[in-house]
PDB file of N, CA and C in Angstrom:
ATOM      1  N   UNK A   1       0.845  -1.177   0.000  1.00  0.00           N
ATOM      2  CA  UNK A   1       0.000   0.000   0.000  1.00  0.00           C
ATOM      3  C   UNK A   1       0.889   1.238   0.000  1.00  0.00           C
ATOM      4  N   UNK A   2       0.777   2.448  -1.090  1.00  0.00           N
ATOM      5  CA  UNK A   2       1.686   3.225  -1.162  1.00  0.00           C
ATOM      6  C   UNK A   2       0.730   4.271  -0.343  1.00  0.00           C
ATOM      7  N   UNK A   3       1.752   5.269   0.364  1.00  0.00           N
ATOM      8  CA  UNK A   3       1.196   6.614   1.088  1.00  0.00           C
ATOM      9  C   UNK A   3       0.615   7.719  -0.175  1.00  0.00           C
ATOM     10  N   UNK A   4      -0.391   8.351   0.559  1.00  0.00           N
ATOM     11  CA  UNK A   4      -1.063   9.115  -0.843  1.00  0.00           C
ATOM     12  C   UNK A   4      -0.401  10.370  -0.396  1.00  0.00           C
ATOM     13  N   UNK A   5       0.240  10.579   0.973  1.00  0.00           N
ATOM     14  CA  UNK A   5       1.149  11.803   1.167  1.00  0.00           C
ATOM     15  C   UNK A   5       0.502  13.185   1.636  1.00  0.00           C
ATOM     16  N   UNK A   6      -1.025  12.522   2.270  1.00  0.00           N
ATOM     17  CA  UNK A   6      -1.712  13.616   2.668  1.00  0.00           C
ATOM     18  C   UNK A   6      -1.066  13.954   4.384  1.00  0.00           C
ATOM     19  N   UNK A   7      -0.977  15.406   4.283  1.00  0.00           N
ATOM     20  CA  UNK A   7      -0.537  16.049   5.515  1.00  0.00           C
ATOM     21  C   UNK A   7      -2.627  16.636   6.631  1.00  0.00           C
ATOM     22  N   UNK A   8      -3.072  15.808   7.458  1.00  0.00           N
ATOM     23  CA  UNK A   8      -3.836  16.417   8.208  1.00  0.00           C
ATOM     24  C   UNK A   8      -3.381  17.656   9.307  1.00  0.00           C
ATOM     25  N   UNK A   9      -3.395  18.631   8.712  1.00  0.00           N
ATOM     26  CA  UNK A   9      -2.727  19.862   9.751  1.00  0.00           C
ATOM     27  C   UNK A   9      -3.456  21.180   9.187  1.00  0.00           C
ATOM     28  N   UNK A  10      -3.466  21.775  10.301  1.00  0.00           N
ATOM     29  CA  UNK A  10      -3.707  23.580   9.938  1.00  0.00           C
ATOM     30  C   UNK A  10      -2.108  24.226  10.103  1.00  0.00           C
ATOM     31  N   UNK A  11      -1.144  23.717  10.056  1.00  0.00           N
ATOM     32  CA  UNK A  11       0.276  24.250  10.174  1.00  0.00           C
ATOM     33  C   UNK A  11       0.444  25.512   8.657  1.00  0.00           C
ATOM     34  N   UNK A  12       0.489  26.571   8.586  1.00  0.00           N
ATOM     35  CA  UNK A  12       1.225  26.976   7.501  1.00  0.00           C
ATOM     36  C   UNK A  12       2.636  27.268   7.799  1.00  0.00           C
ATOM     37  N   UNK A  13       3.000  28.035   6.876  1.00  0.00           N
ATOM     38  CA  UNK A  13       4.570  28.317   7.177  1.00  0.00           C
ATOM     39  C   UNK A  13       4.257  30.089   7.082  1.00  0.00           C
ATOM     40  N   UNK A  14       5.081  30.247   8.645  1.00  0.00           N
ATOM     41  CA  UNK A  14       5.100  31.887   8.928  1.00  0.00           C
ATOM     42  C   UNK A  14       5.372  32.984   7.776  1.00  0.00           C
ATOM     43  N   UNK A  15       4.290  33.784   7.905  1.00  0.00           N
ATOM     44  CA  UNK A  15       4.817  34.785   6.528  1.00  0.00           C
ATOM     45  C   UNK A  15       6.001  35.861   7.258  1.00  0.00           C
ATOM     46  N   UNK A  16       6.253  36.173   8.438  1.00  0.00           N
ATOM     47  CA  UNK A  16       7.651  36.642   8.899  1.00  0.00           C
ATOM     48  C   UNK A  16       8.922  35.609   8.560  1.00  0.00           C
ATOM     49  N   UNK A  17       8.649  34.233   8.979  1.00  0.00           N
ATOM     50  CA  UNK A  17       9.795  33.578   8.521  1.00  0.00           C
ATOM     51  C   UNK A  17       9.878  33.420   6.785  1.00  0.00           C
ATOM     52  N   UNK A  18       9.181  33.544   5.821  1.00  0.00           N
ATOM     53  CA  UNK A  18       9.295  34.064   4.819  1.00  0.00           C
ATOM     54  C   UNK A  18      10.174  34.973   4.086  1.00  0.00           C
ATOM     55  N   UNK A  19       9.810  36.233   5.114  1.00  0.00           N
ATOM     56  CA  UNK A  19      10.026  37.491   4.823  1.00  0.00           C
ATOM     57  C   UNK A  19      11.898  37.507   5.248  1.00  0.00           C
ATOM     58  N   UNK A  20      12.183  36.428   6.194  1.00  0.00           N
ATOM     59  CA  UNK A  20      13.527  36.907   6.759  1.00  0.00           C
ATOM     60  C   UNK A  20      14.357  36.078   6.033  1.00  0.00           C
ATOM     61  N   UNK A  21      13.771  34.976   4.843  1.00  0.00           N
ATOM     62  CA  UNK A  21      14.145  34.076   4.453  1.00  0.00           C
ATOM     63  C   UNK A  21      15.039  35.193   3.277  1.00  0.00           C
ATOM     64  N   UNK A  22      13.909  35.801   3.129  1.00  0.00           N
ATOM     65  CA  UNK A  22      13.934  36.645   1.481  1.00  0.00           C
ATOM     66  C   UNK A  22      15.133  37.854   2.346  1.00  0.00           C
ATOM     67  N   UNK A  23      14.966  38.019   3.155  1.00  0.00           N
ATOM     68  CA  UNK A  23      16.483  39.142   3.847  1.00  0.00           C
ATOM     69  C   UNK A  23      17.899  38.719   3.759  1.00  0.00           C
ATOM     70  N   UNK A  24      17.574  37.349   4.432  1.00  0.00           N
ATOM     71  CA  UNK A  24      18.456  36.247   3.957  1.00  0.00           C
ATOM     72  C   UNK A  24      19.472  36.535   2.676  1.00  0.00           C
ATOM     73  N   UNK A  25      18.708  36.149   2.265  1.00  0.00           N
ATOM     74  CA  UNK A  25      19.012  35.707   1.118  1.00  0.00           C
ATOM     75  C   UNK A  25      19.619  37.134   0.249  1.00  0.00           C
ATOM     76  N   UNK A  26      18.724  37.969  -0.154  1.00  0.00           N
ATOM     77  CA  UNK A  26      18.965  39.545  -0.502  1.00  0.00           C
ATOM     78  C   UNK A  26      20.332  40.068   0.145  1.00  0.00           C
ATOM     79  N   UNK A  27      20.724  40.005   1.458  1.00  0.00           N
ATOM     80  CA  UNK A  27      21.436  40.756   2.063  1.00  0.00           C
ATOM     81  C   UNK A  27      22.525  39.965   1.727  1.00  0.00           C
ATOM     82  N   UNK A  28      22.756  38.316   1.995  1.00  0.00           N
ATOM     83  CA  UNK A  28      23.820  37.838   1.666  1.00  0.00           C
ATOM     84  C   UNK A  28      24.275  37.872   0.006  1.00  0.00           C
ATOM     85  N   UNK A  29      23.840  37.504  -0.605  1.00  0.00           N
ATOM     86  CA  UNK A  29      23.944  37.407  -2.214  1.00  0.00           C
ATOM     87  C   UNK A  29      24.948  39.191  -1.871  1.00  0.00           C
ATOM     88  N   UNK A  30      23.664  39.973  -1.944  1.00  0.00           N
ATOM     89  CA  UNK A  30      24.246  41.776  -2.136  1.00  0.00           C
ATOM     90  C   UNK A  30      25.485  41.626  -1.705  1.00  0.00           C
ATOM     91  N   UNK A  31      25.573  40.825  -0.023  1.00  0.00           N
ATOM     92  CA  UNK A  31      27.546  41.317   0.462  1.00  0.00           C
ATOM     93  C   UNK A  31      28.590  40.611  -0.097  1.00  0.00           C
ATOM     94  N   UNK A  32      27.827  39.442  -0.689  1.00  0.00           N
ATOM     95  CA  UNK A  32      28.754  38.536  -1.057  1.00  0.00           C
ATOM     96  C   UNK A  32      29.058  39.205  -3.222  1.00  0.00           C
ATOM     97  N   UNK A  33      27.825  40.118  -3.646  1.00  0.00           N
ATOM     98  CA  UNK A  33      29.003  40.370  -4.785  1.00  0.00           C
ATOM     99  C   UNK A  33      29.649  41.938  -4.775  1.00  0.00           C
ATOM    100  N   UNK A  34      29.079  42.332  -3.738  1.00  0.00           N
ATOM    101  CA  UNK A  34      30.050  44.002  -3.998  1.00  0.00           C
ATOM    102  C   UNK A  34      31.525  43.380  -2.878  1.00  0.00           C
ATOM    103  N   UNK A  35      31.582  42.713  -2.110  1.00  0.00           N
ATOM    104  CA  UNK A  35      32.826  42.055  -1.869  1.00  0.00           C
ATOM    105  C   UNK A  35      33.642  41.285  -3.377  1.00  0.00           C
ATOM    106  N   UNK A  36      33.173  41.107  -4.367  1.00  0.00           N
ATOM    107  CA  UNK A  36      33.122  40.543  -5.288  1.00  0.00           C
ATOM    108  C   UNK A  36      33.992  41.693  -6.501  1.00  0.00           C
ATOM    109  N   UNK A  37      33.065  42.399  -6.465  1.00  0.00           N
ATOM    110  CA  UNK A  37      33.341  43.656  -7.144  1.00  0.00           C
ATOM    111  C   UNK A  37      34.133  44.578  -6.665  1.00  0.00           C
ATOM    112  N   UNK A  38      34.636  44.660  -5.395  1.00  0.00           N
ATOM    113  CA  UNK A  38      35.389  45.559  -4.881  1.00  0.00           C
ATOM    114  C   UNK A  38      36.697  44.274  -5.312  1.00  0.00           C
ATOM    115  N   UNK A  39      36.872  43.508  -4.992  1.00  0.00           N
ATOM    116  CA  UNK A  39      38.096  42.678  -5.387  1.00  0.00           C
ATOM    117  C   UNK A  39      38.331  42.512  -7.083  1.00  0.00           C
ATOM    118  N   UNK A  40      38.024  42.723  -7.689  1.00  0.00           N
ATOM    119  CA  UNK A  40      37.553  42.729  -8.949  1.00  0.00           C
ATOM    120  C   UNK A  40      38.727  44.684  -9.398  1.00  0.00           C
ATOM    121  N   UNK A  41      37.706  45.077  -8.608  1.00  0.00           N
ATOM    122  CA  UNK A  41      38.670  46.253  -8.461  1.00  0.00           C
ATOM    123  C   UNK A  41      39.572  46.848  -7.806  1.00  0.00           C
ATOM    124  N   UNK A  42      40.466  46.014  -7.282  1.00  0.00           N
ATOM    125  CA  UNK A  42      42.003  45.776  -6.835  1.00  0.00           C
ATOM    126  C   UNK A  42      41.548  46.227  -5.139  1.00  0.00           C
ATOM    127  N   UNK A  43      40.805  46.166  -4.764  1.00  0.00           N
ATOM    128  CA  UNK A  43      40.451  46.890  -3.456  1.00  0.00           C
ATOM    129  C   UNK A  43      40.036  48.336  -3.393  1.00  0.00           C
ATOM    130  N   UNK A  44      39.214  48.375  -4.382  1.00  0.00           N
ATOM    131  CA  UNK A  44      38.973  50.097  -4.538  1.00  0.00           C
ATOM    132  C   UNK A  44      37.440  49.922  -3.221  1.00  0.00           C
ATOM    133  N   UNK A  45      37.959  51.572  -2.842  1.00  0.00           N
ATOM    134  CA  UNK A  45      37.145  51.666  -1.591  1.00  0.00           C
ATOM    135  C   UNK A  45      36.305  52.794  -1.854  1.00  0.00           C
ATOM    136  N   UNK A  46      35.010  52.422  -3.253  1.00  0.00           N
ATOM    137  CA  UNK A  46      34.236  53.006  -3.694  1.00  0.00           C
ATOM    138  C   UNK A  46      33.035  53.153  -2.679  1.00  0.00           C
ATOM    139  N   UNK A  47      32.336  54.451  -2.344  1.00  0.00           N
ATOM    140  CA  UNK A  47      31.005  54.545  -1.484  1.00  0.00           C
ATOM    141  C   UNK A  47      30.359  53.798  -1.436  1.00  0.00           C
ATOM    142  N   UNK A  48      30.238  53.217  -3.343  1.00  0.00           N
ATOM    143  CA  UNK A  48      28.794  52.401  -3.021  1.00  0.00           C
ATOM    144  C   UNK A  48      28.798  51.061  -2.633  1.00  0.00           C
ATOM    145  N   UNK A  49      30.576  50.445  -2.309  1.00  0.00           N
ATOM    146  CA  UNK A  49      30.546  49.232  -1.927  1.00  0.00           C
ATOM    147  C   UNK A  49      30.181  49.506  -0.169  1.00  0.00           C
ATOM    148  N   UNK A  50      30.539  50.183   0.263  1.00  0.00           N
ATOM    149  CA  UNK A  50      30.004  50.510   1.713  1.00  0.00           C
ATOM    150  C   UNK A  50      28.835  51.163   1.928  1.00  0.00           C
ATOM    151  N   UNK A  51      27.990  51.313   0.796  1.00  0.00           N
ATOM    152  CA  UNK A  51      26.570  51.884   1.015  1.00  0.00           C
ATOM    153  C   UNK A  51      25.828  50.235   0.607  1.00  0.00           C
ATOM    154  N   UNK A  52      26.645  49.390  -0.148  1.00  0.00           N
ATOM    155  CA  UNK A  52      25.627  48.333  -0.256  1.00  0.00           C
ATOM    156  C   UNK A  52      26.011  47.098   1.039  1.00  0.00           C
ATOM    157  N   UNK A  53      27.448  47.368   1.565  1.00  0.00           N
ATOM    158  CA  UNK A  53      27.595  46.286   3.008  1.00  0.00           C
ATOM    159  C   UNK A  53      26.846  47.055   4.033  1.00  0.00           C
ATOM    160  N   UNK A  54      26.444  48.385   3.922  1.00  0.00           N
ATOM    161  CA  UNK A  54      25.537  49.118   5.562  1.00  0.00           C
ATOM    162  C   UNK A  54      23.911  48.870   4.865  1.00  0.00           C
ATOM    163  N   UNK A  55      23.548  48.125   4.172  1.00  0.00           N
ATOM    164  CA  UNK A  55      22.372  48.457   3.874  1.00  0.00           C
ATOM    165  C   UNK A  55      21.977  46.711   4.081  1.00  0.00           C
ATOM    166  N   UNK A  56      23.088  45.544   3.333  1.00  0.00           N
ATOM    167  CA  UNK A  56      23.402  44.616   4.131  1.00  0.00           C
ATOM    168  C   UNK A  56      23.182  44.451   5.430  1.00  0.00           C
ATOM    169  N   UNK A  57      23.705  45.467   6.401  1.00  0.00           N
ATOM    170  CA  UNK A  57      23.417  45.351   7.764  1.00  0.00           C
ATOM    171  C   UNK A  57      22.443  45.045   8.372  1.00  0.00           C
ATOM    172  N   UNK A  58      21.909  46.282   7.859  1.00  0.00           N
ATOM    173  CA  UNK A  58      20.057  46.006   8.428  1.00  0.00           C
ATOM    174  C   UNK A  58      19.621  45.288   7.673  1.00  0.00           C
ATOM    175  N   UNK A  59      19.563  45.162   6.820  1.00  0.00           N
ATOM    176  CA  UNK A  59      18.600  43.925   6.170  1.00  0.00           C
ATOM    177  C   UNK A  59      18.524  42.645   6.769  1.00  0.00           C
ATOM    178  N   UNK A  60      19.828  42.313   7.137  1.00  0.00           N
ATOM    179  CA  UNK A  60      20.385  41.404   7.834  1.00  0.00           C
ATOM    180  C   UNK A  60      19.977  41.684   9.692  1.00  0.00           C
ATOM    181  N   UNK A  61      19.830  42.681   9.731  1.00  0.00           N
ATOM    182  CA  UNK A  61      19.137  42.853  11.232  1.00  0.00           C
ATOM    183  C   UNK A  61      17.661  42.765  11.056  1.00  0.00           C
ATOM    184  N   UNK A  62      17.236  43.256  10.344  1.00  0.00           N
ATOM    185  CA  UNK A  62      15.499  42.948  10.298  1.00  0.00           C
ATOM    186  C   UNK A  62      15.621  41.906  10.411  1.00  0.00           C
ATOM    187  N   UNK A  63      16.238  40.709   8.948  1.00  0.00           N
ATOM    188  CA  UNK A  63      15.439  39.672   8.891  1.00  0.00           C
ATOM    189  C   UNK A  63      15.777  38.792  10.250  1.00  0.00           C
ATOM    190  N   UNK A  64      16.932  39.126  11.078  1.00  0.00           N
ATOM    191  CA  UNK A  64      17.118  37.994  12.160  1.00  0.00           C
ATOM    192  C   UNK A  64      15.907  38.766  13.019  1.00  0.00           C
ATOM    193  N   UNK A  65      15.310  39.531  13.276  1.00  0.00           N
ATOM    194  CA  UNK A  65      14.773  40.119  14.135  1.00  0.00           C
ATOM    195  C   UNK A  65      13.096  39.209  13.774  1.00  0.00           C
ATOM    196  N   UNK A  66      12.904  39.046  12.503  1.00  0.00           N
ATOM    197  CA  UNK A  66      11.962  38.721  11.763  1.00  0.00           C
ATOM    198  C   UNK A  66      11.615  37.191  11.862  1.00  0.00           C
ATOM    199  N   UNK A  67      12.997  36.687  12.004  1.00  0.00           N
ATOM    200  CA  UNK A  67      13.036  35.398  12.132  1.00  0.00           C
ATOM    201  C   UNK A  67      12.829  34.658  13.481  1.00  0.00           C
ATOM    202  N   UNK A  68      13.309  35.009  14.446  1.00  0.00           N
ATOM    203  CA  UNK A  68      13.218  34.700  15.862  1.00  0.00           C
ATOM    204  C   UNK A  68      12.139  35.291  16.011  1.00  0.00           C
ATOM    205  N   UNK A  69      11.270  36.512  15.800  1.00  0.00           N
ATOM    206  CA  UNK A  69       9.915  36.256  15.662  1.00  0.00           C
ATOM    207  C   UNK A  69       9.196  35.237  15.199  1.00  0.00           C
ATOM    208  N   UNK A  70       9.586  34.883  13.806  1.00  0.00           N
ATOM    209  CA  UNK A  70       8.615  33.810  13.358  1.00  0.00           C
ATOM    210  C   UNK A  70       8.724  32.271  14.076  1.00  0.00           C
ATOM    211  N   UNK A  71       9.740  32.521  14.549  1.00  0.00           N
ATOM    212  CA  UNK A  71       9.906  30.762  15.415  1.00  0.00           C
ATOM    213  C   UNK A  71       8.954  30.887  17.128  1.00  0.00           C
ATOM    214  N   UNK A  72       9.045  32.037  17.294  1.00  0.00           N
ATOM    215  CA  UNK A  72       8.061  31.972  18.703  1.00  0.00           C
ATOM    216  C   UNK A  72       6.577  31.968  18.191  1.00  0.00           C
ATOM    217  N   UNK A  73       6.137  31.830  16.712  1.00  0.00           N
ATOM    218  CA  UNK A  73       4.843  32.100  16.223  1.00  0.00           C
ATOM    219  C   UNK A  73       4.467  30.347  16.913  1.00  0.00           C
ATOM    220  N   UNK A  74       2.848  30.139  17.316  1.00  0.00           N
ATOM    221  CA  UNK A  74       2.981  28.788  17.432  1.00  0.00           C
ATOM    222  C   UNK A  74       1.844  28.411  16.381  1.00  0.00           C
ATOM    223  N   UNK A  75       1.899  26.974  16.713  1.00  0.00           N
ATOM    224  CA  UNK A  75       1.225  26.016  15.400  1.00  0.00           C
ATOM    225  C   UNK A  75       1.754  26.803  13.995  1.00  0.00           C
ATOM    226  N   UNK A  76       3.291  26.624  13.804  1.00  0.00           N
ATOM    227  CA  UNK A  76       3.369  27.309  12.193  1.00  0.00           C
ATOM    228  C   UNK A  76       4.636  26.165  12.052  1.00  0.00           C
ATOM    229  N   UNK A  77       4.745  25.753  10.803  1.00  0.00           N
ATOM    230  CA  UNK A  77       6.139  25.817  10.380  1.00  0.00           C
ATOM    231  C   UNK A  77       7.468  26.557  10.648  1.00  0.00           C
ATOM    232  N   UNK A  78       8.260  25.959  10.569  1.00  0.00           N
ATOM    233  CA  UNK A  78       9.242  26.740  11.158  1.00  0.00           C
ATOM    234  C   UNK A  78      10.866  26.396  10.137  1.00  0.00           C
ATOM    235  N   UNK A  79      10.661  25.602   9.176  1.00  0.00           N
ATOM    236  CA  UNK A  79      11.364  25.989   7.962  1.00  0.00           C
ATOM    237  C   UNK A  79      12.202  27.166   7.703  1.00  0.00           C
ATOM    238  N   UNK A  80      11.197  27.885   7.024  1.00  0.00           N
ATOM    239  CA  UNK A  80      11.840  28.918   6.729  1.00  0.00           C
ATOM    240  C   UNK A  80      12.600  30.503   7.809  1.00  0.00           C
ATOM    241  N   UNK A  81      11.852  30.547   9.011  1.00  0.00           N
ATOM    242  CA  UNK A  81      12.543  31.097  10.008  1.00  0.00           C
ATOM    243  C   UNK A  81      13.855  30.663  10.301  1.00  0.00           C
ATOM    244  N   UNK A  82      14.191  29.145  10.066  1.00  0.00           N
ATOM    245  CA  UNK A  82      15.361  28.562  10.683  1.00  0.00           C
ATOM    246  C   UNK A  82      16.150  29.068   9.196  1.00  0.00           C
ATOM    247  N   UNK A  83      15.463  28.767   8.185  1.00  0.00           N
ATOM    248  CA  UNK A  83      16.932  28.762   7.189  1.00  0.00           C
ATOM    249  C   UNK A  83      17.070  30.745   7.010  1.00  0.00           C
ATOM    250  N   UNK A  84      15.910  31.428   7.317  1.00  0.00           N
ATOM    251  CA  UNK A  84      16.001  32.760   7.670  1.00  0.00           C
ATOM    252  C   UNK A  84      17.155  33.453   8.435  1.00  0.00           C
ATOM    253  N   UNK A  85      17.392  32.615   9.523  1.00  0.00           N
ATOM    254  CA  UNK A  85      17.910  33.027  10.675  1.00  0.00           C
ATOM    255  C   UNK A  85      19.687  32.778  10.340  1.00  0.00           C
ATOM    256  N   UNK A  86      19.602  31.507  10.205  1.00  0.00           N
ATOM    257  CA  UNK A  86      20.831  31.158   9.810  1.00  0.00           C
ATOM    258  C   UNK A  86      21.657  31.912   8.242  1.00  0.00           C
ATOM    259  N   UNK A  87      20.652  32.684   7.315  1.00  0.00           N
ATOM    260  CA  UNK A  87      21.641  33.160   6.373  1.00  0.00           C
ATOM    261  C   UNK A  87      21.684  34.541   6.949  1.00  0.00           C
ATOM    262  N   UNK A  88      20.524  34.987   7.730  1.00  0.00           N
ATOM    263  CA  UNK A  88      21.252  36.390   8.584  1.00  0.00           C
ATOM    264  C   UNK A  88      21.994  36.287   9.286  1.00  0.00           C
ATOM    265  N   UNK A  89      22.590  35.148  10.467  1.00  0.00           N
ATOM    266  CA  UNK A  89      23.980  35.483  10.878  1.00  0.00           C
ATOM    267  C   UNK A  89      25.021  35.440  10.191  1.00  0.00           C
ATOM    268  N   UNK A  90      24.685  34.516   8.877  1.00  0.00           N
ATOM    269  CA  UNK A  90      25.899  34.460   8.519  1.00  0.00           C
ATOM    270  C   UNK A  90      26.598  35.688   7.488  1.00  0.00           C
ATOM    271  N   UNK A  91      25.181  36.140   7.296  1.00  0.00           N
ATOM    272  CA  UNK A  91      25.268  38.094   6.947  1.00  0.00           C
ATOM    273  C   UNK A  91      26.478  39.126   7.568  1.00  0.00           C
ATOM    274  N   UNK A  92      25.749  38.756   9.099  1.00  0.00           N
ATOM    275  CA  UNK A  92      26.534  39.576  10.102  1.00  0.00           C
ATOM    276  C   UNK A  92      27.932  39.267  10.222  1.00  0.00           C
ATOM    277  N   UNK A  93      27.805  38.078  10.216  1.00  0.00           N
ATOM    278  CA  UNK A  93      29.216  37.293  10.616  1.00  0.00           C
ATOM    279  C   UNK A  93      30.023  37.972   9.677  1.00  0.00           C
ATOM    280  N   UNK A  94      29.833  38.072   8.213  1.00  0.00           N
ATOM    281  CA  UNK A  94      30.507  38.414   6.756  1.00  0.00           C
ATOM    282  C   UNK A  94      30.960  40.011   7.521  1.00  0.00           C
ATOM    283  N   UNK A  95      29.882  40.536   7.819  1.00  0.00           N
ATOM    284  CA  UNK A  95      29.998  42.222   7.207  1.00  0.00           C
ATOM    285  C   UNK A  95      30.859  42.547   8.921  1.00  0.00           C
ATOM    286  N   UNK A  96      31.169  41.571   9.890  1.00  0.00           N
ATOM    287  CA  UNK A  96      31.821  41.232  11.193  1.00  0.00           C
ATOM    288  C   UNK A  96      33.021  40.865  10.608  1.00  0.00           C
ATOM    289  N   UNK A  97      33.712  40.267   9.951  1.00  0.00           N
ATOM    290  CA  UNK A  97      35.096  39.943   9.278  1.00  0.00           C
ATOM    291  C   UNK A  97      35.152  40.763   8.738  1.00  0.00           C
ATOM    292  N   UNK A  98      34.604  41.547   7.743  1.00  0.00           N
ATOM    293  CA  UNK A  98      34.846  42.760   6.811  1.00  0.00           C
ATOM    294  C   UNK A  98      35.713  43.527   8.204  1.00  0.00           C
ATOM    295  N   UNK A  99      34.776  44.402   8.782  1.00  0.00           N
ATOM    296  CA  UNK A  99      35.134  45.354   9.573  1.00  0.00           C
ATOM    297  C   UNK A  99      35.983  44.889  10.776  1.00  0.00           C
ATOM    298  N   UNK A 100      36.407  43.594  11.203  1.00  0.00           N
ATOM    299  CA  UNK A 100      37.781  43.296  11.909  1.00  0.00           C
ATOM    300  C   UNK A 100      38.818  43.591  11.175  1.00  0.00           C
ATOM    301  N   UNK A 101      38.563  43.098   9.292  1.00  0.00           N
ATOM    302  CA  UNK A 101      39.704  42.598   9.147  1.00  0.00           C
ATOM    303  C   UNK A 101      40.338  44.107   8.274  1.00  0.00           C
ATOM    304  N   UNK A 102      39.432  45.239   8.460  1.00  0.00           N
ATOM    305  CA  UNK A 102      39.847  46.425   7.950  1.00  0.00           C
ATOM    306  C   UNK A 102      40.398  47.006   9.014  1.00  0.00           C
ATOM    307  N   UNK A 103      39.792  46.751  10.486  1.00  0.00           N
ATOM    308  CA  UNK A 103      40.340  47.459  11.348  1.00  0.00           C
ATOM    309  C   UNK A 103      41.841  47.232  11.930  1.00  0.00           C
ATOM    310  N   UNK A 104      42.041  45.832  12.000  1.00  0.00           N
ATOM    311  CA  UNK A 104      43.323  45.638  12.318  1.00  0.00           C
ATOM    312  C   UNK A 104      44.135  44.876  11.445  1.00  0.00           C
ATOM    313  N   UNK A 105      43.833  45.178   9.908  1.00  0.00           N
ATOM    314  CA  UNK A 105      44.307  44.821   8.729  1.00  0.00           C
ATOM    315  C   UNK A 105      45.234  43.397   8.042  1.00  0.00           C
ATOM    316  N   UNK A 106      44.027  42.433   8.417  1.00  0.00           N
ATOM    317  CA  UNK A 106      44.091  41.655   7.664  1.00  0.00           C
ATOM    318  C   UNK A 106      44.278  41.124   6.489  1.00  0.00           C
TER     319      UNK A 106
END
């Protein structure tokens, strides 16, 4: 007898953990190519690569803010808050090595 794969639940998946998924994701991609592009250009220390890692920031602060919201939501999925959460630290973490490794020059 094969499973027909029906789920009985009112569970959806949080539209905040959604939203921090999509921060996620946005903020890392963004730091990860103007880091890209600034190396590209021998280390040029153009505005808009530091107007697009501070804008990174918060994005990356909403969505963790967004995300640990959506995991205290109850009866929801929790998917996408977790993979939310985890590409915003690893946001911070990025744009956290940036600014160590400028400060004491790595």
């Amino acid at each position: 007898m094969a499973r027909k794969g029906y789920i009985f639940t009112d569970k959806v998946e949080s539209k905040r953990g959604i939203m921090s998924t999509f921060f996620g994701v946005l903020s890392l991609i963004s730091l990860i190519e103007a880091v890209h592009q600034s190396f590209l250009g021998q280390g040029a220390d153009l505005v808009k690569y530091g107007v697009i890692g501070f804008l990174c920031l918060i994005f990356a602060a909403v969505g963790l803010v967004l995300g640990i919201m959506a995991k205290m939501e109850e009866d929801k999925f929790y998917l996408f808050a977790w993979i939310g959460i985890v590409l915003n630290i690893l946001t911070l973490a990025g744009i956290s090595f940036i600014l160590y490794a400028g400060a004491y020059g790595l």
